[in-house]
Protein backbone atom coordinates (compact mmCIF):
# COMPACT_ATOMS: atom_id res chain seq x y z
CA UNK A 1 -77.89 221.28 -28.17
CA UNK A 2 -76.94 218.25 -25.71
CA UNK A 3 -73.56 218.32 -25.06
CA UNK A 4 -71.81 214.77 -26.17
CA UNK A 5 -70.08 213.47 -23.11
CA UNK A 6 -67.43 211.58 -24.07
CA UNK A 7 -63.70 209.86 -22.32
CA UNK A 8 -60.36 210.22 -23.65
CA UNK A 9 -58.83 207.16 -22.80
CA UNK A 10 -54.89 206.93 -23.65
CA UNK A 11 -53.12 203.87 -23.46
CA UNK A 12 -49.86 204.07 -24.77
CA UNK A 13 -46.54 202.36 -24.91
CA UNK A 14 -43.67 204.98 -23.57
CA UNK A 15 -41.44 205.22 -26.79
CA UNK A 16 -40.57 208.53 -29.00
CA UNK A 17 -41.87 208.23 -32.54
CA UNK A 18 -40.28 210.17 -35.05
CA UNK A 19 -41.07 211.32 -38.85
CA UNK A 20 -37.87 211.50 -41.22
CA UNK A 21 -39.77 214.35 -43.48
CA UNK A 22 -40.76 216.69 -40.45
CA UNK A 23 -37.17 217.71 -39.18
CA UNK A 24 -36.45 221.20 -38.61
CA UNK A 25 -33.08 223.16 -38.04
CA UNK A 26 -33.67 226.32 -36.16
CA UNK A 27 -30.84 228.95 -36.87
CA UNK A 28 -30.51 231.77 -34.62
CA UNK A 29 -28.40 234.89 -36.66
CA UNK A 30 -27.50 237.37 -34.03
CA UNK A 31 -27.21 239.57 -36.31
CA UNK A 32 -30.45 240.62 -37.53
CA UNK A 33 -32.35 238.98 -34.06
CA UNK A 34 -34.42 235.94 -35.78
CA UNK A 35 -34.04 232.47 -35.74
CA UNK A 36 -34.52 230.87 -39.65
CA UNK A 37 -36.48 227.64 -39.29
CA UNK A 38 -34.93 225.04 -41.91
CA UNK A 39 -36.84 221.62 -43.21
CA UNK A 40 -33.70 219.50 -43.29
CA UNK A 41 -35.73 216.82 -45.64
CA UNK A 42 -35.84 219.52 -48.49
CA UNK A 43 -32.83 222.25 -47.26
CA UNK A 44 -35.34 225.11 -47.61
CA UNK A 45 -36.08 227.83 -45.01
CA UNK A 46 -39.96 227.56 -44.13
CA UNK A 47 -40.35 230.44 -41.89
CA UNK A 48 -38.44 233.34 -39.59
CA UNK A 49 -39.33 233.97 -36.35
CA UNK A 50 -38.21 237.26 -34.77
CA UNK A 51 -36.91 236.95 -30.93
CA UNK A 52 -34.88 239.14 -28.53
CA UNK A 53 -31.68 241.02 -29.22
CA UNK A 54 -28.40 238.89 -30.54
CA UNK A 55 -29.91 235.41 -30.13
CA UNK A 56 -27.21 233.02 -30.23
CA UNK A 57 -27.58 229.74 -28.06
CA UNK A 58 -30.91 227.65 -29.07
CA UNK A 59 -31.91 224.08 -27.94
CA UNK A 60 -34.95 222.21 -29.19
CA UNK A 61 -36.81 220.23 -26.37
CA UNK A 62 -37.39 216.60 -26.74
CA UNK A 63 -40.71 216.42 -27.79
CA UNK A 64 -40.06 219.00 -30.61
CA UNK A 65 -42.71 221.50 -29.57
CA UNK A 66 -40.56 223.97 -28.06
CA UNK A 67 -37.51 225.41 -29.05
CA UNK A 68 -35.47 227.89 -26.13
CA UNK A 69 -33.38 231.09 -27.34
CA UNK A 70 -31.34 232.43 -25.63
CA UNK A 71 -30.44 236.17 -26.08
CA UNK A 72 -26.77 237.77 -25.27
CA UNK A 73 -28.02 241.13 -25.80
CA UNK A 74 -30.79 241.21 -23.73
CA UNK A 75 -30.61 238.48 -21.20
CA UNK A 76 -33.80 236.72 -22.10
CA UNK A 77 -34.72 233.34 -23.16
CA UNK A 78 -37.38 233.44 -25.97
CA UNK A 79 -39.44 230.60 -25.72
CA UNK A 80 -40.57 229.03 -29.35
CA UNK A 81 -43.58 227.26 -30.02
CA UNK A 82 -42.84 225.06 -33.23
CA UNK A 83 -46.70 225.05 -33.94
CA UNK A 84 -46.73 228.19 -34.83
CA UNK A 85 -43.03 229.47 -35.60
CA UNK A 86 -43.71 232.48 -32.67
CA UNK A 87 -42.45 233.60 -29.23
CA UNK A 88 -45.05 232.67 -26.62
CA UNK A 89 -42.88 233.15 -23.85
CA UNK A 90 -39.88 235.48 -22.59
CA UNK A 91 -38.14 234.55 -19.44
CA UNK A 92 -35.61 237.46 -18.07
CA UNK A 93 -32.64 235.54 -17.10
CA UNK A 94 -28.61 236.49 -16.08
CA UNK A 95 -26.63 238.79 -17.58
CA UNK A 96 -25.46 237.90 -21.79
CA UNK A 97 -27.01 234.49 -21.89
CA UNK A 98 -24.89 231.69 -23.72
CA UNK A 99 -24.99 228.49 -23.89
CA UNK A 100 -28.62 226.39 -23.39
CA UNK A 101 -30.00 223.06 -22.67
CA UNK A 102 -33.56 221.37 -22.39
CA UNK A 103 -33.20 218.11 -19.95
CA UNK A 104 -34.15 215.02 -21.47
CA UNK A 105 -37.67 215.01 -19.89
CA UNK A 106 -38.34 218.72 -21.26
CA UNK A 107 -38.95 220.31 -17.28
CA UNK A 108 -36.04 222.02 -17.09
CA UNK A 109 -33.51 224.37 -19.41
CA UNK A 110 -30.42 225.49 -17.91
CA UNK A 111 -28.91 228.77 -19.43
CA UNK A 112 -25.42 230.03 -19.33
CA UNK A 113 -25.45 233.64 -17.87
CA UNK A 114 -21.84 234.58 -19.31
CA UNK A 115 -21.20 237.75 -17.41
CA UNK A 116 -23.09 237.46 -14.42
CA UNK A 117 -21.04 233.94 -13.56
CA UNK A 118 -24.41 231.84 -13.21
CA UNK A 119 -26.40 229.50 -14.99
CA UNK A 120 -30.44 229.94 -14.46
CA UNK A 121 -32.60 226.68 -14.59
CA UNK A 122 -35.82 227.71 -15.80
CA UNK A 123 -39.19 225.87 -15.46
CA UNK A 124 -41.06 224.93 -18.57
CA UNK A 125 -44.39 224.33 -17.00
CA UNK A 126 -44.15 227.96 -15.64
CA UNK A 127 -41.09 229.26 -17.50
CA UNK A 128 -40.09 231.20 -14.40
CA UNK A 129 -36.41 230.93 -13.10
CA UNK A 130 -36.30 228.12 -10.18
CA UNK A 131 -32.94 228.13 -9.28
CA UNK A 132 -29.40 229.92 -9.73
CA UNK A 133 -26.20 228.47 -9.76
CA UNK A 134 -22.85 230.38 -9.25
CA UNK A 135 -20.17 228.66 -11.39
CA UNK A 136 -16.54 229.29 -13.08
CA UNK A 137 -15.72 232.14 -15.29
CA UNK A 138 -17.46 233.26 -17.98
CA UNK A 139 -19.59 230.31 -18.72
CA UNK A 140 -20.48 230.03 -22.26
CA UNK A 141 -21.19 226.43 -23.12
CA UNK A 142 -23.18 223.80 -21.57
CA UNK A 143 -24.35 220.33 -22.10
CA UNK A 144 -26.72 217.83 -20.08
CA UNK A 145 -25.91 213.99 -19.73
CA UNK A 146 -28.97 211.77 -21.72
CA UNK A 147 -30.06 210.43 -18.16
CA UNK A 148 -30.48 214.31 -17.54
CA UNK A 149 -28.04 213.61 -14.00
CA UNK A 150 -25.86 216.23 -14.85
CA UNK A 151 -25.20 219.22 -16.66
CA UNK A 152 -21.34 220.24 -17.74
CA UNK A 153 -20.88 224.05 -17.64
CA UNK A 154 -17.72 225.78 -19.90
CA UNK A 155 -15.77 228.39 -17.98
CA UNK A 156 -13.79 229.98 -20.94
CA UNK A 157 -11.61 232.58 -18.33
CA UNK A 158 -10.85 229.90 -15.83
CA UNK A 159 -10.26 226.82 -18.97
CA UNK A 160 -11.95 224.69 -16.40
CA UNK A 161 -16.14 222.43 -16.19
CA UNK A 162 -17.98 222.86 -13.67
CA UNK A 163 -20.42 220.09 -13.20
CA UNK A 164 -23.69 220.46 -11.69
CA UNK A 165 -26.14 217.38 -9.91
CA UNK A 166 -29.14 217.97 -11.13
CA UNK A 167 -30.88 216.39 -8.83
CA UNK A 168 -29.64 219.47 -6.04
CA UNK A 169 -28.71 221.86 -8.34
CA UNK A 170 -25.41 222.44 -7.34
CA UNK A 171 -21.65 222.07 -8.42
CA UNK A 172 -20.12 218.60 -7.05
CA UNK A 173 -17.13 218.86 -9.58
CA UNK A 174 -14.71 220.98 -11.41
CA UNK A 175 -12.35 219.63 -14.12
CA UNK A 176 -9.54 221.23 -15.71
CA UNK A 177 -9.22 221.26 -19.77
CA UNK A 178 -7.50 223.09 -22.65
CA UNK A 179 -7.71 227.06 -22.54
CA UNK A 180 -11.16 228.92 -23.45
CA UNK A 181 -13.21 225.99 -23.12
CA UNK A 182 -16.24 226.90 -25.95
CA UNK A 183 -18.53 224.06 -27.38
CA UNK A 184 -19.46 220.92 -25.22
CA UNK A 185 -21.37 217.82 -26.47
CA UNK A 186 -22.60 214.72 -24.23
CA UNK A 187 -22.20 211.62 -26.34
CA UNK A 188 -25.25 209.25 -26.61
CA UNK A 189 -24.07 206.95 -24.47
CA UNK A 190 -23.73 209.10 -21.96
CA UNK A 191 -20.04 207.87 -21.22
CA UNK A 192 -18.14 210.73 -22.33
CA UNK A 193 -18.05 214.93 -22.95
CA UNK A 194 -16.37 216.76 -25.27
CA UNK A 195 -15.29 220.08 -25.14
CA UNK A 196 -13.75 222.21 -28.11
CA UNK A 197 -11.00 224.13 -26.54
CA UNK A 198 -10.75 227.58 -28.64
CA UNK A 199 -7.14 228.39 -27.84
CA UNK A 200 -5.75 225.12 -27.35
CA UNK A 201 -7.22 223.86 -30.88
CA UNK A 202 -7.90 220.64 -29.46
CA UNK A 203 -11.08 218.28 -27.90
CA UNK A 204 -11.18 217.45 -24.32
CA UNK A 205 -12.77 214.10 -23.85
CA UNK A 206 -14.24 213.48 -20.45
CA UNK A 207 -14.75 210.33 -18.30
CA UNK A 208 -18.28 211.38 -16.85
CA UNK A 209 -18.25 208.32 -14.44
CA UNK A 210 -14.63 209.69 -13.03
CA UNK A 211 -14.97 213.17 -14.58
CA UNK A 212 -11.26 213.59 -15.32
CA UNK A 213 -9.99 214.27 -18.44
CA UNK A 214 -8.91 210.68 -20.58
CA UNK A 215 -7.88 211.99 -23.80
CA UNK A 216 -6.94 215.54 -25.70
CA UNK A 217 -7.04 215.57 -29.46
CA UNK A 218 -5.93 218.11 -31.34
CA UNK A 219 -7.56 220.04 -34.29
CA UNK A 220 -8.13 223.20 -36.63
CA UNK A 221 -7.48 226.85 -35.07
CA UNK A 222 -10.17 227.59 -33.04
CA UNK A 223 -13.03 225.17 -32.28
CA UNK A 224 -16.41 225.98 -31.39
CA UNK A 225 -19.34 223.63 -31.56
CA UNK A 226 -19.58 219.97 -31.70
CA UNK A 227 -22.07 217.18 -31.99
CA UNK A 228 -21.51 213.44 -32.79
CA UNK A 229 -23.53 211.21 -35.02
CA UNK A 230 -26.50 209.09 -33.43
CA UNK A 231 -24.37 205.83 -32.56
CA UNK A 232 -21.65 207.88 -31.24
CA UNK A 233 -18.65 206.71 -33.97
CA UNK A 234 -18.24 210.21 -35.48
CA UNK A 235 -17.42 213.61 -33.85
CA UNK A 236 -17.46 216.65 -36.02
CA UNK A 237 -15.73 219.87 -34.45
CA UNK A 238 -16.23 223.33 -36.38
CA UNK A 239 -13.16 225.14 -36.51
CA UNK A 240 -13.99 228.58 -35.97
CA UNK A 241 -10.42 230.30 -35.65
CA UNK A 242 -8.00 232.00 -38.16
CA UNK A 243 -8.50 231.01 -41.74
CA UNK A 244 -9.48 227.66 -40.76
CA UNK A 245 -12.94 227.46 -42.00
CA UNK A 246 -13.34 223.85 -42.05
CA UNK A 247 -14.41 221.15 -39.95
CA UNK A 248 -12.89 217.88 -38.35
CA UNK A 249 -13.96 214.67 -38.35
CA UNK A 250 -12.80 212.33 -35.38
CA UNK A 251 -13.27 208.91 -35.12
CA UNK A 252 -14.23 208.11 -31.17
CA UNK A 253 -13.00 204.87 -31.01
CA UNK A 254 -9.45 205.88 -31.89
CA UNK A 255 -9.98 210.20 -31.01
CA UNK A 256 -7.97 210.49 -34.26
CA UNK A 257 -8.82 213.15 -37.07
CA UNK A 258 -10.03 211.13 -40.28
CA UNK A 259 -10.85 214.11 -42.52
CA UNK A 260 -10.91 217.44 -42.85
CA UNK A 261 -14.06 219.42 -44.70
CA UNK A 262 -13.54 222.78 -45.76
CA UNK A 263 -16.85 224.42 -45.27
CA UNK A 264 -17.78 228.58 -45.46
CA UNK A 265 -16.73 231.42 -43.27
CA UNK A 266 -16.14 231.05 -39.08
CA UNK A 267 -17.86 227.58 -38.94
CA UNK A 268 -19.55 228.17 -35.23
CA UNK A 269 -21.54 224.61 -34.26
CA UNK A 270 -22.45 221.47 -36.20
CA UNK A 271 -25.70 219.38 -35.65
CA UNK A 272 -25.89 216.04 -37.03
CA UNK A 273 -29.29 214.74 -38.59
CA UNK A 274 -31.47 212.11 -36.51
CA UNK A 275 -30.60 209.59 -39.12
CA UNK A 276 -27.19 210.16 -39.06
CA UNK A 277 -26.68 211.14 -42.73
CA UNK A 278 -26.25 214.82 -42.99
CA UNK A 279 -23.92 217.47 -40.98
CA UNK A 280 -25.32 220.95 -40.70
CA UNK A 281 -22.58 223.54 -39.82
CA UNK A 282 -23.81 227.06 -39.09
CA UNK A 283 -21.04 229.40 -40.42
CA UNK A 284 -20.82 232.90 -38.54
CA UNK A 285 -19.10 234.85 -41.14
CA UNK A 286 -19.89 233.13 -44.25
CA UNK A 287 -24.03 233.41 -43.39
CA UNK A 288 -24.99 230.40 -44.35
CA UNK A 289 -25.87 226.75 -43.18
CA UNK A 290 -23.55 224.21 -44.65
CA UNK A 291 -24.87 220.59 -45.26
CA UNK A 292 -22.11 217.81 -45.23
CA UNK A 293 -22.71 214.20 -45.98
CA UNK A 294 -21.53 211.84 -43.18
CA UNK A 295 -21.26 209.17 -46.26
CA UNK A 296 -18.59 210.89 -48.21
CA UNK A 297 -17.27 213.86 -45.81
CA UNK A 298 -18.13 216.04 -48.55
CA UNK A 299 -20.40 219.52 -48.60
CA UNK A 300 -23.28 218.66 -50.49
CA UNK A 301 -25.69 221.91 -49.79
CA UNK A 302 -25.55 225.29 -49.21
CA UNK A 303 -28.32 226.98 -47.53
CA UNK A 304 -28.13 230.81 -47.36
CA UNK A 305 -29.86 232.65 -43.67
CA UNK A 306 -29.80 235.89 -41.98
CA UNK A 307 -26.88 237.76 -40.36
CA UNK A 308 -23.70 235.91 -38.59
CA UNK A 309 -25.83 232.59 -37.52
CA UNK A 310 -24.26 231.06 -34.54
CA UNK A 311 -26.66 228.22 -33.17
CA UNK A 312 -24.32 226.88 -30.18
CA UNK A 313 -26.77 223.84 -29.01
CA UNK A 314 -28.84 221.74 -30.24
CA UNK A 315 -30.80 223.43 -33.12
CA UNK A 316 -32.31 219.93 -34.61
CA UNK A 317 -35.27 219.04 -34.05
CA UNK A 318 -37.19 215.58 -34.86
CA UNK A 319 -40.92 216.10 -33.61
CA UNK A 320 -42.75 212.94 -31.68
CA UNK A 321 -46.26 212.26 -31.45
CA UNK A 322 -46.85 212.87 -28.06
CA UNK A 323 -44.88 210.68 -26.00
CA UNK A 324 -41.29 211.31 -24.63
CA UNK A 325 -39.99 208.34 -22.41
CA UNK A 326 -37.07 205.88 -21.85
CA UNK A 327 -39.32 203.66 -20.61
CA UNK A 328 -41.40 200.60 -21.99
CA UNK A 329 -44.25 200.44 -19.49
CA UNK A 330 -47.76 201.77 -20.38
CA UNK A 331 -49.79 204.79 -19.32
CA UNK A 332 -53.63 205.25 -18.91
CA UNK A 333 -54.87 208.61 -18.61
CA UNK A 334 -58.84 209.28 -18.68
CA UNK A 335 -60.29 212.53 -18.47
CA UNK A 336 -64.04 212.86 -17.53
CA UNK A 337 -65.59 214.67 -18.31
CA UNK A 338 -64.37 216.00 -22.13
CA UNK A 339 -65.72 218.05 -23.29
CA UNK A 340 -65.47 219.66 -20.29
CA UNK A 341 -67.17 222.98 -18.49
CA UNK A 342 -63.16 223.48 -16.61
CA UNK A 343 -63.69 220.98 -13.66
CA UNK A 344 -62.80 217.83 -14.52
CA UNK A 345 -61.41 214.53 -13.25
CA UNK A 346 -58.31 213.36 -14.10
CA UNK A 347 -57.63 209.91 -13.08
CA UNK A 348 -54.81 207.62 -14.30
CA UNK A 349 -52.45 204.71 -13.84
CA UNK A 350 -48.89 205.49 -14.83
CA UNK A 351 -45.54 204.23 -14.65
CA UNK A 352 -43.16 204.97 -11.38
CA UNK A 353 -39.80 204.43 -12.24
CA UNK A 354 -37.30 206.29 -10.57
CA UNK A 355 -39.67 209.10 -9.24
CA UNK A 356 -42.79 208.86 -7.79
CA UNK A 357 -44.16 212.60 -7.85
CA UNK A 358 -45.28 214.23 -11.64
CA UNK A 359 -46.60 217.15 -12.30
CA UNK A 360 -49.03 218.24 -14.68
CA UNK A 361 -49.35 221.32 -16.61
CA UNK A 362 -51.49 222.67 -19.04
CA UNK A 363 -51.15 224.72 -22.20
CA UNK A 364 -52.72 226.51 -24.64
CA UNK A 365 -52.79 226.26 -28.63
CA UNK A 366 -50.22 228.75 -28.78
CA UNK A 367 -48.10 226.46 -26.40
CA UNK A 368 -48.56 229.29 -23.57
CA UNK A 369 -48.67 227.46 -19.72
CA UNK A 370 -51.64 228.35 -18.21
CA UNK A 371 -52.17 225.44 -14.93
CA UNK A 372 -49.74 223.54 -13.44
CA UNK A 373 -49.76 221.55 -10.18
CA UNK A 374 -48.10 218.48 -8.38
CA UNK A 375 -49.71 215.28 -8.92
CA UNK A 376 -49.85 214.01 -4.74
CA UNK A 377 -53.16 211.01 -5.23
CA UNK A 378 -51.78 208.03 -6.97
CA UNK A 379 -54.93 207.52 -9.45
CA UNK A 380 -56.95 210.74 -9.72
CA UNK A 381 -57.00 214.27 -9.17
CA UNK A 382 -59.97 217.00 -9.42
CA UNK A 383 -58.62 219.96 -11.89
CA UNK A 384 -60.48 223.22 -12.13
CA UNK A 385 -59.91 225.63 -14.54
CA UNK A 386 -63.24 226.90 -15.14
CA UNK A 387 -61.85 230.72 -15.33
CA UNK A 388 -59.95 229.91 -18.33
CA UNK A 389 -61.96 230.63 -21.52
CA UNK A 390 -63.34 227.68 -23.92
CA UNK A 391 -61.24 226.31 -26.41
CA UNK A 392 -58.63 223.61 -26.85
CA UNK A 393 -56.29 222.60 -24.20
CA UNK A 394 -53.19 220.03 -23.57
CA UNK A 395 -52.05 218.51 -21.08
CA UNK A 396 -48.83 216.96 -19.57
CA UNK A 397 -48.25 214.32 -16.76
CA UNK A 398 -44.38 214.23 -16.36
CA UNK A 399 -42.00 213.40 -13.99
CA UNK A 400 -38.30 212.83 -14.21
CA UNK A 401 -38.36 209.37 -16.50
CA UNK A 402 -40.98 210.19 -18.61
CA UNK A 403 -44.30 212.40 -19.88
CA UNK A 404 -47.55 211.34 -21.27
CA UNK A 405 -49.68 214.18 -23.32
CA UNK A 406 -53.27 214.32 -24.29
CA UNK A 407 -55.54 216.95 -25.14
CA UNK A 408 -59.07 218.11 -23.61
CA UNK A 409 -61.79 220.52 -24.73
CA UNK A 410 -63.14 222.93 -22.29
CA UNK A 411 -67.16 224.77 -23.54
């Protein structure tokens, strides 16, 4: 049969395009070593995915496709791929991983390595471990700034941040707070950090242009996690200690408390919906996911999971159509020819804003990485993967502003 030649020409503008209905909660329970996958449009659980052993810290990547595990008990990171609800990757990291983050552009997930004193920065195009960074005590927490510049690492034994550059992977400044520094959330603007101290019962709120502490407000025993809503006006803090079980609502212009919402058992982290109008609270003890509207401050679901579900991250995911960018330019990617025998050309004109350099990698349906390589001519490279067998392939051009995706067919 003659093969069709045909181009895949993809112009598009560089903006993230979301769908209300297809939102997913991922809730790891540590203690039965799965992560429940929640549609937050209906409140049902739609699938669970086994990982590695006492998952607790989880964050979704921007684009919605992955979602990163990370596993105390057996210091790995189980990579996610949302297509399929399954583990297509498992990166060995430090010892009793915590806390996790995906950087804005999805290259790069830093993980907490609690007893080992590190945090690992991991690859996605690879998922191998690039870099480690020796930090405070007992890091369990951590949080990356939405320009992706820096990331702010909790030391619980030393109640201090250490805050790493990005951009050289090392610590350029350490900030003291309130005593066993736990949960730490970057607002959206990008201004300011909070971090739920879990002796102190209070919030640290940090001046990331100065990074000094500004203001401390105090609230229930114990707090844990933390997220704010999508404009920033509304922190929610889980309080985790005593018989607190509840969770407080600060308003950030005025760091006051302006309610109090009694939720289930050890309330460990709280995510707030893309659109702002829902809470979900993962409670350790009480095993369940509680759902609070932001309208009325008021638990209006119940959703029942596995085993002691911690989720310390962020465990929301909205799901784009291909593009993740802060940037309005316009890409054009053409790959010739597709179908495709595995040699190809790959030319394109993209958008150079801040760096010059991307990199492309390629996966497979089941979101595995099987090619990656730096992208050195400025309008077209020759890719080979002719020892790869036929089938459907994706591919990413990213650098550290923005990505563009498309999708090839090698026969």
């Amino acid at each position: 049969m003659k093969k069709v030649i045909t181009n895949l020409i993809l112009v598009v503008a560089f903006f993230l395009v979301t769908n209300a209905n297809a939102q997913y909660a991922y809730i790891p329970n540590y203690g039965d070593d799965d992560v429940y996958v929640i549609n937050t449009a209906t409140n049902t659980i739609t699938d669970v995915i086994p990982v590695g052993t006492t998952p607790i810290g989880v964050s979704v990547s921007p684009n919605g496709t992955k979602v990163y595990i990370a596993n105390f008990g057996d210091t790995t990171v189980s990579v996610i791929n949302t297509a399929t609800n399954t583990v297509s990757a498992t990166i060995t990291v430090g010892r009793n991983p915590w806390g996790i983050a995906v950087t804005p552009n999805g290259l790069f997930v830093y993980v907490a390595n609690d007893s080992s004193n590190t945090v690992s920065v991991i690859s996605t195009l690879t998922n191998m471990v690039t870099a480690t960074i020796p930090v405070g005590n007992l890091p369990i927490g951590l949080a990356i700034t939405p320009d992706g510049s820096k990331v702010y690492v909790l030391n619980d034994i030393d109640s201090t941040v250490s805050v790493i550059t990005t951009l050289t992977n090392t610590v350029t400044s350490t900030i003291p707070v309130g005593v066993g520094p736990f949960g730490v959330f970057a607002s959206p603007d990008g201004s300011k950090v909070y971090v739920a101290n879990q002796y102190s019962n209070s919030v640290s709120v940090i001046n990331t242009t100065t990074n000094t502490v500004t203001a401390t407000i105090p609230v229930g025993a114990g707090p844990y996690g933390l997220g704010t809503t999508p404009d920033g006006s509304m922190l929610y803090v889980t309080n985790n200690g005593g018989n607190a079980d509840s969770v407080s609502v600060i308003n950030t212009a005025t760091n006051t408390v302006v309610a109090t919402v009694i939720v289930r058992s050890n309330p460990y982290n709280a995510n707030v919906s893309a659109d702002g109008s829902k809470v979900y609270v993962t409670n350790e003890f009480g095993n369940a996911v509680s759902v609070i509207s932001t309208a009325t401050n008021t638990v209006i679901n119940t959703i029942f999971v596995g085993s002691n579900p911690s989720a310390l991250g962020n465990f929301i995911s909205t799901f784009g159509t291909g593009i993740v960018s802060m940037n309005n330019e316009s890409a054009s990617v053409n790959v010739y020819p597709n179908p495709n025998n595995g040699t190809f050309m790959l030319s394109y004109s993209l958008p150079q804003s801040g760096t010059s350099t991307y990199e492309l990698g390629i996966t497979d349906v089941l979101g595995s990485n099987v090619y990656s390589q730096p992208i050195t001519n400025p309008t077209q490279s020759a890719i080979d993967i002719s020892q790869l067998s036929n089938g459907v392939y994706f591919y990413q051009l990213t650098n550290n502003k923005e990505a563009v995706r498309g999708k090839f067919v090698k026969e």
